[in-house]
PDB file of N, CA and C in Angstrom:
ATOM      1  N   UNK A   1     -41.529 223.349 296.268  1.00  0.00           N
ATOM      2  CA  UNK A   1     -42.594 224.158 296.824  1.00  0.00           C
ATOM      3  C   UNK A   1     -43.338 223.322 297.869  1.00  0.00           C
ATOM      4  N   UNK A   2     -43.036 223.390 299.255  1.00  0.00           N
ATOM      5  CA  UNK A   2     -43.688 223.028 300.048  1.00  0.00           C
ATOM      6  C   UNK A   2     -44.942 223.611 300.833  1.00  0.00           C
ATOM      7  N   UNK A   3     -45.926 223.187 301.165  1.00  0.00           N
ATOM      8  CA  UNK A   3     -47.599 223.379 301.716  1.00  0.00           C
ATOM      9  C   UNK A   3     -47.359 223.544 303.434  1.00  0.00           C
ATOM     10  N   UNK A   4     -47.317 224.700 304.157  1.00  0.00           N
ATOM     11  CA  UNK A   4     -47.505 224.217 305.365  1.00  0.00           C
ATOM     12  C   UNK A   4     -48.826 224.849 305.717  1.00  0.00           C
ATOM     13  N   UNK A   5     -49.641 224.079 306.650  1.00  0.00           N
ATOM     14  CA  UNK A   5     -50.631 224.610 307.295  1.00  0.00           C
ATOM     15  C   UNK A   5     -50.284 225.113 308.991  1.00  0.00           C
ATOM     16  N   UNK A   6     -50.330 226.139 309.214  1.00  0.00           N
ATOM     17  CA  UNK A   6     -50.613 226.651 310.967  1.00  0.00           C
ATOM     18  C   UNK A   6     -51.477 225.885 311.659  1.00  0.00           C
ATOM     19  N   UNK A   7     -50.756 224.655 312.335  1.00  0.00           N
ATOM     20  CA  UNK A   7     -51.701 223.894 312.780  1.00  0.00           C
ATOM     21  C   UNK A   7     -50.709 222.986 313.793  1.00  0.00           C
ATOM     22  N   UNK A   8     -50.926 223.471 315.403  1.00  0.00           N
ATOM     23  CA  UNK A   8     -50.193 223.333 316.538  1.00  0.00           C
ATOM     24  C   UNK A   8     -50.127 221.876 316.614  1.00  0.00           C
ATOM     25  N   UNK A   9     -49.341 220.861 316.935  1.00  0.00           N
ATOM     26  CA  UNK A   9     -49.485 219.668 316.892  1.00  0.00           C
ATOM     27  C   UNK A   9     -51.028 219.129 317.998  1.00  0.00           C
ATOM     28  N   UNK A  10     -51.587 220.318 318.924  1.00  0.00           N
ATOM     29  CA  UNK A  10     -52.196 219.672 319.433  1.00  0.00           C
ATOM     30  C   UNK A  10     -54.104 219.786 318.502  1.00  0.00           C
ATOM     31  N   UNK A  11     -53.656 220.610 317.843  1.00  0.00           N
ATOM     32  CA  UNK A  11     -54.547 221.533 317.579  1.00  0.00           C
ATOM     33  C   UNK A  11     -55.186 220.474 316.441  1.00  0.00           C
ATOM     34  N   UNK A  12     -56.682 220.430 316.160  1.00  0.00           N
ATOM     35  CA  UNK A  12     -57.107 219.305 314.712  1.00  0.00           C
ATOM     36  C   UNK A  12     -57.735 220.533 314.080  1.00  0.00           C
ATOM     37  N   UNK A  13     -58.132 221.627 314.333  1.00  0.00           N
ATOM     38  CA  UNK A  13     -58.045 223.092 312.911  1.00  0.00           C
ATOM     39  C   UNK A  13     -57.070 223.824 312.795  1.00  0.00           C
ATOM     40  N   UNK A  14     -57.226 223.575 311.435  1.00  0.00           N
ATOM     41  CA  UNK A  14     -55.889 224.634 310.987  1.00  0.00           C
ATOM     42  C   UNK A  14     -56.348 225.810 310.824  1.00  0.00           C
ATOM     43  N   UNK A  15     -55.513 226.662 310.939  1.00  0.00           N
ATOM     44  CA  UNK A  15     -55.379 228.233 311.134  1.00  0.00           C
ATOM     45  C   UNK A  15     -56.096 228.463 312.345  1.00  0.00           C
ATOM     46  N   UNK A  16     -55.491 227.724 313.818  1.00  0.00           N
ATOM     47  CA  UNK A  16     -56.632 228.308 314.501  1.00  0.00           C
ATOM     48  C   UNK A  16     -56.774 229.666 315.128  1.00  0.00           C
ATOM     49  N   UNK A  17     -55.951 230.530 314.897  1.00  0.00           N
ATOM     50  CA  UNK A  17     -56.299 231.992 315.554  1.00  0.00           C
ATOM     51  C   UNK A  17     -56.897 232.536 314.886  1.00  0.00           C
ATOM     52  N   UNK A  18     -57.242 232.295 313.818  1.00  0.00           N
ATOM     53  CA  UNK A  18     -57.981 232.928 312.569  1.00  0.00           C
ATOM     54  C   UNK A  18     -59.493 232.341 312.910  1.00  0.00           C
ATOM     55  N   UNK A  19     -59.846 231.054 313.196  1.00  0.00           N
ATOM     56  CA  UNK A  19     -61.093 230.080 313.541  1.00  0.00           C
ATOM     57  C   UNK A  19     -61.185 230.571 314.920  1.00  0.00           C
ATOM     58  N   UNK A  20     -60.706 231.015 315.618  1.00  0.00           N
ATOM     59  CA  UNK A  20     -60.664 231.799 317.552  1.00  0.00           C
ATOM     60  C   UNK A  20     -61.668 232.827 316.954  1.00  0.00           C
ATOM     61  N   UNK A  21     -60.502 233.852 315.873  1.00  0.00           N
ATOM     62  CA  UNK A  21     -61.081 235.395 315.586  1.00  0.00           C
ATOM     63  C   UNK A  21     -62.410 235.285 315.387  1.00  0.00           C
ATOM     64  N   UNK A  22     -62.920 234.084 314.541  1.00  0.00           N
ATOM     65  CA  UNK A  22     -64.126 234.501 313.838  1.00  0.00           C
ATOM     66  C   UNK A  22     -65.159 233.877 314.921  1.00  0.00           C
ATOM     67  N   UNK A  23     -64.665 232.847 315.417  1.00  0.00           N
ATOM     68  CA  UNK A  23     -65.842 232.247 316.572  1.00  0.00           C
ATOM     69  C   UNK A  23     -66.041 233.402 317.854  1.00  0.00           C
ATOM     70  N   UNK A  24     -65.271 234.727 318.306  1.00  0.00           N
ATOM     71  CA  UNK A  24     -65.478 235.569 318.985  1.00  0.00           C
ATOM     72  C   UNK A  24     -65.765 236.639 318.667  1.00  0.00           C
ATOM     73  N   UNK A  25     -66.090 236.854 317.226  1.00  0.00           N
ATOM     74  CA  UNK A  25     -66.128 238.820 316.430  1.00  0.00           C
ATOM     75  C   UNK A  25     -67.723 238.923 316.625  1.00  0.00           C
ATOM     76  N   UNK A  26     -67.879 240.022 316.927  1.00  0.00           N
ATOM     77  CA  UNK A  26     -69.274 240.429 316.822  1.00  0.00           C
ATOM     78  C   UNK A  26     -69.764 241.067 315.731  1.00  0.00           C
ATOM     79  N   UNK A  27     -68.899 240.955 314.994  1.00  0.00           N
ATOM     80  CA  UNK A  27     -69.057 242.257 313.516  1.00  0.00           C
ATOM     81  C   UNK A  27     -68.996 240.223 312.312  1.00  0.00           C
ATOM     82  N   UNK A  28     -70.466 239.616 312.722  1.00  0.00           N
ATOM     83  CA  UNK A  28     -70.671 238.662 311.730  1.00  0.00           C
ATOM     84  C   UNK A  28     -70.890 238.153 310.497  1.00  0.00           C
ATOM     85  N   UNK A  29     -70.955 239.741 309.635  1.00  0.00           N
ATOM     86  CA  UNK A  29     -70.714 239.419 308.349  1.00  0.00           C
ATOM     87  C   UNK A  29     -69.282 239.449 307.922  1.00  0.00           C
ATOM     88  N   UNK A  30     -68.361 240.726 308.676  1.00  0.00           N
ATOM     89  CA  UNK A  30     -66.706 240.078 308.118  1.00  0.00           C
ATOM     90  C   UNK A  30     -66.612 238.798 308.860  1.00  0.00           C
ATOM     91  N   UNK A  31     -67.035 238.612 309.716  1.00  0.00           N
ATOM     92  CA  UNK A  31     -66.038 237.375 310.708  1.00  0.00           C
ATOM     93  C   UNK A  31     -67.015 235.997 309.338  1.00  0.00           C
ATOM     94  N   UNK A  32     -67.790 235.924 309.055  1.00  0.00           N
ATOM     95  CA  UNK A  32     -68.435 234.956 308.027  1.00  0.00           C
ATOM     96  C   UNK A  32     -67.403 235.079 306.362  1.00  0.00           C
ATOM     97  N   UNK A  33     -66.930 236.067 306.145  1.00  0.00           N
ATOM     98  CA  UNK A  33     -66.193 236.128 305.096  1.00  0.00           C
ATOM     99  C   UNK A  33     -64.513 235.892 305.231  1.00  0.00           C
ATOM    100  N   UNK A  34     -64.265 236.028 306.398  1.00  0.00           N
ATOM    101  CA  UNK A  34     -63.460 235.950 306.831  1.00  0.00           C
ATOM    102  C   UNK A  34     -63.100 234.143 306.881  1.00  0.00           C
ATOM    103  N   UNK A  35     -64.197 233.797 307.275  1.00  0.00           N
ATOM    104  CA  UNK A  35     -63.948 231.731 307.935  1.00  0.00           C
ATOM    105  C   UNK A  35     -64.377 231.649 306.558  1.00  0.00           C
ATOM    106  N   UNK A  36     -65.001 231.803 305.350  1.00  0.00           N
ATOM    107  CA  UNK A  36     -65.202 231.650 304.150  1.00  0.00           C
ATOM    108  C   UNK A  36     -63.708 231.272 303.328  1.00  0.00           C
ATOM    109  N   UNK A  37     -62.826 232.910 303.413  1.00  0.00           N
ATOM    110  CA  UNK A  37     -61.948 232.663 302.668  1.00  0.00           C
ATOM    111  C   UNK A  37     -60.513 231.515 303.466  1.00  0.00           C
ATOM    112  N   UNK A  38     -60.885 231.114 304.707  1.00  0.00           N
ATOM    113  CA  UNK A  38     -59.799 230.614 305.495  1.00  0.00           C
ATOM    114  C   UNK A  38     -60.468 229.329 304.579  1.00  0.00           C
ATOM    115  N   UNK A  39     -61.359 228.786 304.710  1.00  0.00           N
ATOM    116  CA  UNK A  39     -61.944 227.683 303.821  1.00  0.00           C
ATOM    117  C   UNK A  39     -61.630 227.125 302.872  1.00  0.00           C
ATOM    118  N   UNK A  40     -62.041 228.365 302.065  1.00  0.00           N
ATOM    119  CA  UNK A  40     -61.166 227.891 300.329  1.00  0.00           C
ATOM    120  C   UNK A  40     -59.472 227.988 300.361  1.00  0.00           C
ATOM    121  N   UNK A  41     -59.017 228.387 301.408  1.00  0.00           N
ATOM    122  CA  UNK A  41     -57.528 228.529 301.568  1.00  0.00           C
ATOM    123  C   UNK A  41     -57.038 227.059 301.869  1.00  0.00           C
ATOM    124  N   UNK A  42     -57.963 226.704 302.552  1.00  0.00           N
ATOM    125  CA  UNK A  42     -57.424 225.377 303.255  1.00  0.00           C
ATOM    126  C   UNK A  42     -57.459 224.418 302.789  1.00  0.00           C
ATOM    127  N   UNK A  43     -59.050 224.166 301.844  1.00  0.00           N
ATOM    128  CA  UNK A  43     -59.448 223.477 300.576  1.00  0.00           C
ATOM    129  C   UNK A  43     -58.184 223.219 299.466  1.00  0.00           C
ATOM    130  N   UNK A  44     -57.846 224.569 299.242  1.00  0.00           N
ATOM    131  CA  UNK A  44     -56.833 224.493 297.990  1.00  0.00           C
ATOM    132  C   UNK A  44     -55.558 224.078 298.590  1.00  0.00           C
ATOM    133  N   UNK A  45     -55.198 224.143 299.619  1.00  0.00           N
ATOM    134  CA  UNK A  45     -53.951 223.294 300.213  1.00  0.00           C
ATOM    135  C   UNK A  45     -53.909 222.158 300.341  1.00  0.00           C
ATOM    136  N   UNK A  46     -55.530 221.934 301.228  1.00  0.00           N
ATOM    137  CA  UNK A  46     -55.156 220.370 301.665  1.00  0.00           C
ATOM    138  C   UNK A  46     -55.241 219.584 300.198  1.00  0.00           C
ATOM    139  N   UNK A  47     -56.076 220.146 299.351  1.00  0.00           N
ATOM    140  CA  UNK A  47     -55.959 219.267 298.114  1.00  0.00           C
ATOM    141  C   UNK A  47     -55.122 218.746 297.954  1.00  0.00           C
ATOM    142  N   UNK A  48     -54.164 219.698 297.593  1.00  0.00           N
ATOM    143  CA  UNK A  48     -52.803 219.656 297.037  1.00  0.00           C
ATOM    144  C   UNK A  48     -52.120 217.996 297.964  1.00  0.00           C
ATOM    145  N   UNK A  49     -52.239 218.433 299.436  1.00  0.00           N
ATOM    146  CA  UNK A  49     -51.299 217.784 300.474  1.00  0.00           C
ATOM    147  C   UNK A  49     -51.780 216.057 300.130  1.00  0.00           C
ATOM    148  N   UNK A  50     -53.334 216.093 299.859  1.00  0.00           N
ATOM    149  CA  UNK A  50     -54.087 214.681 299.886  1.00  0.00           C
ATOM    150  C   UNK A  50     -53.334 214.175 298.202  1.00  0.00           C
ATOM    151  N   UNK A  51     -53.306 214.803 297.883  1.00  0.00           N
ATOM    152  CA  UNK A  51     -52.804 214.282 296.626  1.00  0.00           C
ATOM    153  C   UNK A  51     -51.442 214.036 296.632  1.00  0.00           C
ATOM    154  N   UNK A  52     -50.703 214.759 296.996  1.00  0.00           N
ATOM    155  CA  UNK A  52     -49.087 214.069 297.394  1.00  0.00           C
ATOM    156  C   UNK A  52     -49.002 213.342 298.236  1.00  0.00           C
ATOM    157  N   UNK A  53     -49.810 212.872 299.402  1.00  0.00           N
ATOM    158  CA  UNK A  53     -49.203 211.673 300.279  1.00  0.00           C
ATOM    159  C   UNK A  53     -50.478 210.778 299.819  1.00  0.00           C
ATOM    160  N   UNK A  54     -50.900 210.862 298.761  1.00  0.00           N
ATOM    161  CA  UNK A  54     -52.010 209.377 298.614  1.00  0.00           C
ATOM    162  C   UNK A  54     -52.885 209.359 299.514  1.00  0.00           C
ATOM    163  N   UNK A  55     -53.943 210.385 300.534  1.00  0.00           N
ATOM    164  CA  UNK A  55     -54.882 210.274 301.190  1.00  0.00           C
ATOM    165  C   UNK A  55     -54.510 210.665 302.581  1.00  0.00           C
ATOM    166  N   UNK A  56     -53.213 210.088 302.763  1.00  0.00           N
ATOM    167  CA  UNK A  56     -52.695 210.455 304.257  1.00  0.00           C
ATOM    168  C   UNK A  56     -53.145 211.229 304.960  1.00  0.00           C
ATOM    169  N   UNK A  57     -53.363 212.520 304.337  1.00  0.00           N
ATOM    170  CA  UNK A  57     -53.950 213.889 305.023  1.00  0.00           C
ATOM    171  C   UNK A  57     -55.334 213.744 304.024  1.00  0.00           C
ATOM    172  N   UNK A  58     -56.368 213.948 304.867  1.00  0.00           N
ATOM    173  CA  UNK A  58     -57.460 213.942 304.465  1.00  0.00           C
ATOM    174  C   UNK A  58     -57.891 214.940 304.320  1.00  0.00           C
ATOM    175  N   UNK A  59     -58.653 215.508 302.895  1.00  0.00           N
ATOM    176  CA  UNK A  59     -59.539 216.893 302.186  1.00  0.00           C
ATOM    177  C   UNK A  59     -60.185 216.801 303.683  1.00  0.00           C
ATOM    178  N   UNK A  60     -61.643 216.256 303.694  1.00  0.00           N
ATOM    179  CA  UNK A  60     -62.965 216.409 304.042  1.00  0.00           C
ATOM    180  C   UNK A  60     -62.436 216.884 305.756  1.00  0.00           C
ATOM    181  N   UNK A  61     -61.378 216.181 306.713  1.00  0.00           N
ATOM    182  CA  UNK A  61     -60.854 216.392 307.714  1.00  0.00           C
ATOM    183  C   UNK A  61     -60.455 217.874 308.427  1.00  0.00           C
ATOM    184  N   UNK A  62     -60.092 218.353 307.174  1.00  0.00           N
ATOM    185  CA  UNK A  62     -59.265 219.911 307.373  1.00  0.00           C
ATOM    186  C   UNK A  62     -60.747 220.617 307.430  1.00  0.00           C
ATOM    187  N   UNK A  63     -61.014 220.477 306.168  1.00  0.00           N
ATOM    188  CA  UNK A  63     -62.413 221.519 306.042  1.00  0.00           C
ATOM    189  C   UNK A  63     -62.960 221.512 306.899  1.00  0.00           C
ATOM    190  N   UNK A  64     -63.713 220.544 307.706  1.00  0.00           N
ATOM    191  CA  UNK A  64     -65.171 220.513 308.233  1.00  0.00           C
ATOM    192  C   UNK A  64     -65.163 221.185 308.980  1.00  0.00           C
ATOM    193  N   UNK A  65     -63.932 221.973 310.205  1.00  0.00           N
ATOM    194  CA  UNK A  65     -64.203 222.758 310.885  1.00  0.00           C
ATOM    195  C   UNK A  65     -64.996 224.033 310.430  1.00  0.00           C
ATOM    196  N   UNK A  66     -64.368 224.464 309.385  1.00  0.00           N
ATOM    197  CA  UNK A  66     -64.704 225.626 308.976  1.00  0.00           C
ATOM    198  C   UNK A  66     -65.980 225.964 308.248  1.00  0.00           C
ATOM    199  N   UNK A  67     -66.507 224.431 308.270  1.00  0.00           N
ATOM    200  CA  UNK A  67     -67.583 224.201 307.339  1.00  0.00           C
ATOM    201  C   UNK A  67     -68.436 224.312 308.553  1.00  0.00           C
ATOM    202  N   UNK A  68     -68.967 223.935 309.382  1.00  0.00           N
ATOM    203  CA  UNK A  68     -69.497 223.628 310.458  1.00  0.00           C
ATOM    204  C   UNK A  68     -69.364 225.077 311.316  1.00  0.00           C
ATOM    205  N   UNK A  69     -67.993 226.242 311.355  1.00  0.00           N
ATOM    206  CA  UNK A  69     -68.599 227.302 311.648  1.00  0.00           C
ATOM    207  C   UNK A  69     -68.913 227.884 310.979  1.00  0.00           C
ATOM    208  N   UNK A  70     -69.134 228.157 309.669  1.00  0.00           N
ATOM    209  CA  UNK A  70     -69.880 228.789 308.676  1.00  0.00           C
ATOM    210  C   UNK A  70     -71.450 228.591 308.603  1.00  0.00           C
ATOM    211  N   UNK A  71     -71.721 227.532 309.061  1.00  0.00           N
ATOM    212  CA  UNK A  71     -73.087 227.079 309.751  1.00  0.00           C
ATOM    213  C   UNK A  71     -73.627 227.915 311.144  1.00  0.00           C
ATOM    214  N   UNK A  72     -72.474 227.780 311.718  1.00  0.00           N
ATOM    215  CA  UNK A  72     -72.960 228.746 312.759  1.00  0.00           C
ATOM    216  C   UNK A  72     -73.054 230.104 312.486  1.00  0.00           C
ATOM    217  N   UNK A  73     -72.428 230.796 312.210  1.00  0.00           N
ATOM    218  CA  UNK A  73     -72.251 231.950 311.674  1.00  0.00           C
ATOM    219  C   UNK A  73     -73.852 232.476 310.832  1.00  0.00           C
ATOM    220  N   UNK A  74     -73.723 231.620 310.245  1.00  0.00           N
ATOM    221  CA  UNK A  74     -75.437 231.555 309.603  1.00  0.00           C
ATOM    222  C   UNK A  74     -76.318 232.139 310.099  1.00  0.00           C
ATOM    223  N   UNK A  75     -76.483 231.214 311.080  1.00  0.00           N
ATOM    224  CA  UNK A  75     -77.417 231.421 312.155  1.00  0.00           C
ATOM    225  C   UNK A  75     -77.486 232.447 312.736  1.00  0.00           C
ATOM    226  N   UNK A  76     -76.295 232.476 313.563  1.00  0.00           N
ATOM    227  CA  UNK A  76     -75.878 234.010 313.909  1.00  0.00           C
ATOM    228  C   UNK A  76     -76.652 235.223 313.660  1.00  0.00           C
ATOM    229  N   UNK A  77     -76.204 234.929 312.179  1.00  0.00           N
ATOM    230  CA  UNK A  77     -76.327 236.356 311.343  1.00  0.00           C
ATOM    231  C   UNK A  77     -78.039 236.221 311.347  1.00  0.00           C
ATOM    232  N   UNK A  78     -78.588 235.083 311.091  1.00  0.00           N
ATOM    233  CA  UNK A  78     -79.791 235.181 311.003  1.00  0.00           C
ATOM    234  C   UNK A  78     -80.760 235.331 311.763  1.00  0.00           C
ATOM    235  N   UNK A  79     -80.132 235.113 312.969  1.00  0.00           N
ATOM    236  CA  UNK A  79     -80.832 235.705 314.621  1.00  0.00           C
ATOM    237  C   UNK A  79     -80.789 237.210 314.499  1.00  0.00           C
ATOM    238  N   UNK A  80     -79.788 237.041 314.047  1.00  0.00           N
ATOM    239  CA  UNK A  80     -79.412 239.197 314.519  1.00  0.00           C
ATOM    240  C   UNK A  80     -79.893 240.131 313.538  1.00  0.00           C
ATOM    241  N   UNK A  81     -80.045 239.602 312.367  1.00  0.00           N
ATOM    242  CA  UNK A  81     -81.225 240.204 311.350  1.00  0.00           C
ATOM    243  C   UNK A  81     -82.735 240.136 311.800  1.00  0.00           C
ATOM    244  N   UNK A  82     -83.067 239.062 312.161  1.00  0.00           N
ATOM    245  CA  UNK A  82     -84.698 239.184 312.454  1.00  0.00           C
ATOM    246  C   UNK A  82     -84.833 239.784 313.974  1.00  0.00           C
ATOM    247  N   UNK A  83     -83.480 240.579 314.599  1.00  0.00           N
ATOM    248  CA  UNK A  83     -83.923 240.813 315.416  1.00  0.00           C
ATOM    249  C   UNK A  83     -83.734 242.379 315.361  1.00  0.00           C
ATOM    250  N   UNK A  84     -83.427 242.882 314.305  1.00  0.00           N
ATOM    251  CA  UNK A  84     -83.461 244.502 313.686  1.00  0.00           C
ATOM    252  C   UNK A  84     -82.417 245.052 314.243  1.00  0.00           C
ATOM    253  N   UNK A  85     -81.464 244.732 315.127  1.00  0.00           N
ATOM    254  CA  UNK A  85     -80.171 245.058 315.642  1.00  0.00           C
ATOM    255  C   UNK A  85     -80.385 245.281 316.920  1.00  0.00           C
ATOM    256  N   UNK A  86     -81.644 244.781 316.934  1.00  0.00           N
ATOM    257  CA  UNK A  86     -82.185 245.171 319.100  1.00  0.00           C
ATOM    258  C   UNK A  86     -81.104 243.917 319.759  1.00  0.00           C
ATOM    259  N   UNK A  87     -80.608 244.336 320.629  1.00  0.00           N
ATOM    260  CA  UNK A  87     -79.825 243.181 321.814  1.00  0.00           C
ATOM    261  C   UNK A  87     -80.555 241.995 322.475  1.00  0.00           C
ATOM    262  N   UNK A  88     -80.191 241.326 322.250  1.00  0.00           N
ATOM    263  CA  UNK A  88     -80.709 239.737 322.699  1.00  0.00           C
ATOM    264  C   UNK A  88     -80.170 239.395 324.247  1.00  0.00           C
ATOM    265  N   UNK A  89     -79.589 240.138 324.583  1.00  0.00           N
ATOM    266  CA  UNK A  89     -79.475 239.990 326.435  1.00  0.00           C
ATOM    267  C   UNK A  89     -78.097 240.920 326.396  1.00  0.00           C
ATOM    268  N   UNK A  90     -77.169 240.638 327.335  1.00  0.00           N
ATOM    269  CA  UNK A  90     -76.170 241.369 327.675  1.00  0.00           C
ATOM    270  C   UNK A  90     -74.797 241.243 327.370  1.00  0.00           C
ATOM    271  N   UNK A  91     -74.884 240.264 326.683  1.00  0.00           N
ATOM    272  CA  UNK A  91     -73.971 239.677 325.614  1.00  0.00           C
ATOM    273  C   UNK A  91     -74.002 240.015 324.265  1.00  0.00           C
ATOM    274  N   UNK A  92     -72.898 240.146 323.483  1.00  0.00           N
ATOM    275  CA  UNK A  92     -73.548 240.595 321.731  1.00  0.00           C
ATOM    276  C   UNK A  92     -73.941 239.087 321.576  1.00  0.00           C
ATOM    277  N   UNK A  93     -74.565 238.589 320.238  1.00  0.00           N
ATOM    278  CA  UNK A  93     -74.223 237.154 319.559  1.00  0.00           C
ATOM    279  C   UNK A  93     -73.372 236.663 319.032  1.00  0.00           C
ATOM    280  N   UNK A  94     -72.513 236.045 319.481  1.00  0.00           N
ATOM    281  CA  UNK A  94     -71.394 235.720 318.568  1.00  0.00           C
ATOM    282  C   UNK A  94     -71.132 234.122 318.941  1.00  0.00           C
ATOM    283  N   UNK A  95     -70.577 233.795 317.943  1.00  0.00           N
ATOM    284  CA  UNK A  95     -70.709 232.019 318.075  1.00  0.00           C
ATOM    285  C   UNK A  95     -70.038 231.262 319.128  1.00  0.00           C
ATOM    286  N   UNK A  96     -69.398 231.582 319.762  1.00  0.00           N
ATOM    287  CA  UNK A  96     -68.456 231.810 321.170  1.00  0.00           C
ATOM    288  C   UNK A  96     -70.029 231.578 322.119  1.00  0.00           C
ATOM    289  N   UNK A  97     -70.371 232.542 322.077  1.00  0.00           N
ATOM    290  CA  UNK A  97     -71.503 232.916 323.050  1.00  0.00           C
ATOM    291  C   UNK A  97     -72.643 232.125 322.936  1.00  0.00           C
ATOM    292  N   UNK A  98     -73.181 231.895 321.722  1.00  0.00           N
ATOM    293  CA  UNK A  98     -74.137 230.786 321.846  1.00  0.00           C
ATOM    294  C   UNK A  98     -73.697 229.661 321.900  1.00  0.00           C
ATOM    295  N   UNK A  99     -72.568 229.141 321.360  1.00  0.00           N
ATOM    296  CA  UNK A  99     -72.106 227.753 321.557  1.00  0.00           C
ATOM    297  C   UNK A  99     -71.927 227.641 323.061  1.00  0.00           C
ATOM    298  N   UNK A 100     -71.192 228.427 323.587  1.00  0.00           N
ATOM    299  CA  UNK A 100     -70.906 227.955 325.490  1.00  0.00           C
ATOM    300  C   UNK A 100     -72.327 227.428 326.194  1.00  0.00           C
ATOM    301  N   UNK A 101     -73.756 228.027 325.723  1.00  0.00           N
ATOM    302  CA  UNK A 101     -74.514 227.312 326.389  1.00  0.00           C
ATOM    303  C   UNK A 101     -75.243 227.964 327.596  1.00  0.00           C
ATOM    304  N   UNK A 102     -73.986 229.065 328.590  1.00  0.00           N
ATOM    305  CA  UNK A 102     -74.230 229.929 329.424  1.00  0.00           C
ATOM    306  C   UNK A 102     -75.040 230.695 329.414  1.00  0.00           C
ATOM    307  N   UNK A 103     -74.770 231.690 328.126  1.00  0.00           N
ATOM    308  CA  UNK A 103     -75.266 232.968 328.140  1.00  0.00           C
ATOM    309  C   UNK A 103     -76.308 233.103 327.904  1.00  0.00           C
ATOM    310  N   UNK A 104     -77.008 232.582 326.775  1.00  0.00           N
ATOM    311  CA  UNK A 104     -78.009 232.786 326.023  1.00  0.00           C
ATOM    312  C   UNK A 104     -79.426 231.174 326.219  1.00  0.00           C
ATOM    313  N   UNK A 105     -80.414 231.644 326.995  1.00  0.00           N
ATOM    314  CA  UNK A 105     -81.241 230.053 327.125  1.00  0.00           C
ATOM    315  C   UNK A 105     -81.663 230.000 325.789  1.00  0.00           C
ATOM    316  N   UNK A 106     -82.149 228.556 325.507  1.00  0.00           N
ATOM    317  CA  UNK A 106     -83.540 228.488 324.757  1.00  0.00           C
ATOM    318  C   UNK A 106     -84.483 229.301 324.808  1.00  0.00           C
ATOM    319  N   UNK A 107     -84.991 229.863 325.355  1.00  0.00           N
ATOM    320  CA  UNK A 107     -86.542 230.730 325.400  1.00  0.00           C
ATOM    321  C   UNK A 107     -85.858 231.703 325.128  1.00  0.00           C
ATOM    322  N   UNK A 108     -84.788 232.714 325.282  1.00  0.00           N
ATOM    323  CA  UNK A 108     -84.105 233.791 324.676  1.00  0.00           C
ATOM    324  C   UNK A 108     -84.650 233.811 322.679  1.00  0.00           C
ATOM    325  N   UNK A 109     -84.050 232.918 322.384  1.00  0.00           N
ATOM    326  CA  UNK A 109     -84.379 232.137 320.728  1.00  0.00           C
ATOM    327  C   UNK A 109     -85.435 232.600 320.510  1.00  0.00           C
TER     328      UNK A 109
END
């Protein structure tokens, strides 16, 4: 029984069209459940993988992406709740969009 992860040789997250989907969905409570369960998916693999090559592949390595957009996502969600579903400029919010830096200033916040 072999473990593979979807993970392009250039690529350092795994599953990344799945980590694309959720960093561009505007619908942020699936796209948050969504990078949730890619999480514990990846968790329970890489375990596995760190434990058969003695550390080689590192737990904490795989995760953190997903850990770190689940953080964002947070936020996200928590901008777009206190903002009663009114539009924050001409863009939806989505973590794509505030991460680039472009769209959305500080004083927007």
């Amino acid at each position: 029984q072999e473990i593979v992860i979807d993970r392009p040789p250039q690529s350092k997250t795994p599953l990344e069209s799945l980590y694309k989907f959720c960093e561009e969905s505007e619908d942020l409570p699936r796209a948050f459940l969504l990078a949730a369960l890619c999480r514990q998916a990846i968790s329970a693999a890489t375990k596995q993988l760190e434990e058969k090559t003695y550390g080689l592949i590192p737990w904490s390595s795989s995760v953190h992406p997903y850990d770190t957009l689940l953080r964002k996502l947070r936020v996200c969600m928590l901008v777009s709740l206190r903002l009663y579903g009114m539009p924050l400029g001409a863009f939806p919010i989505t973590v794509k969009n505030v991460d680039g830096g472009e769209i959305f200033s500080v004083f927007e916040w």
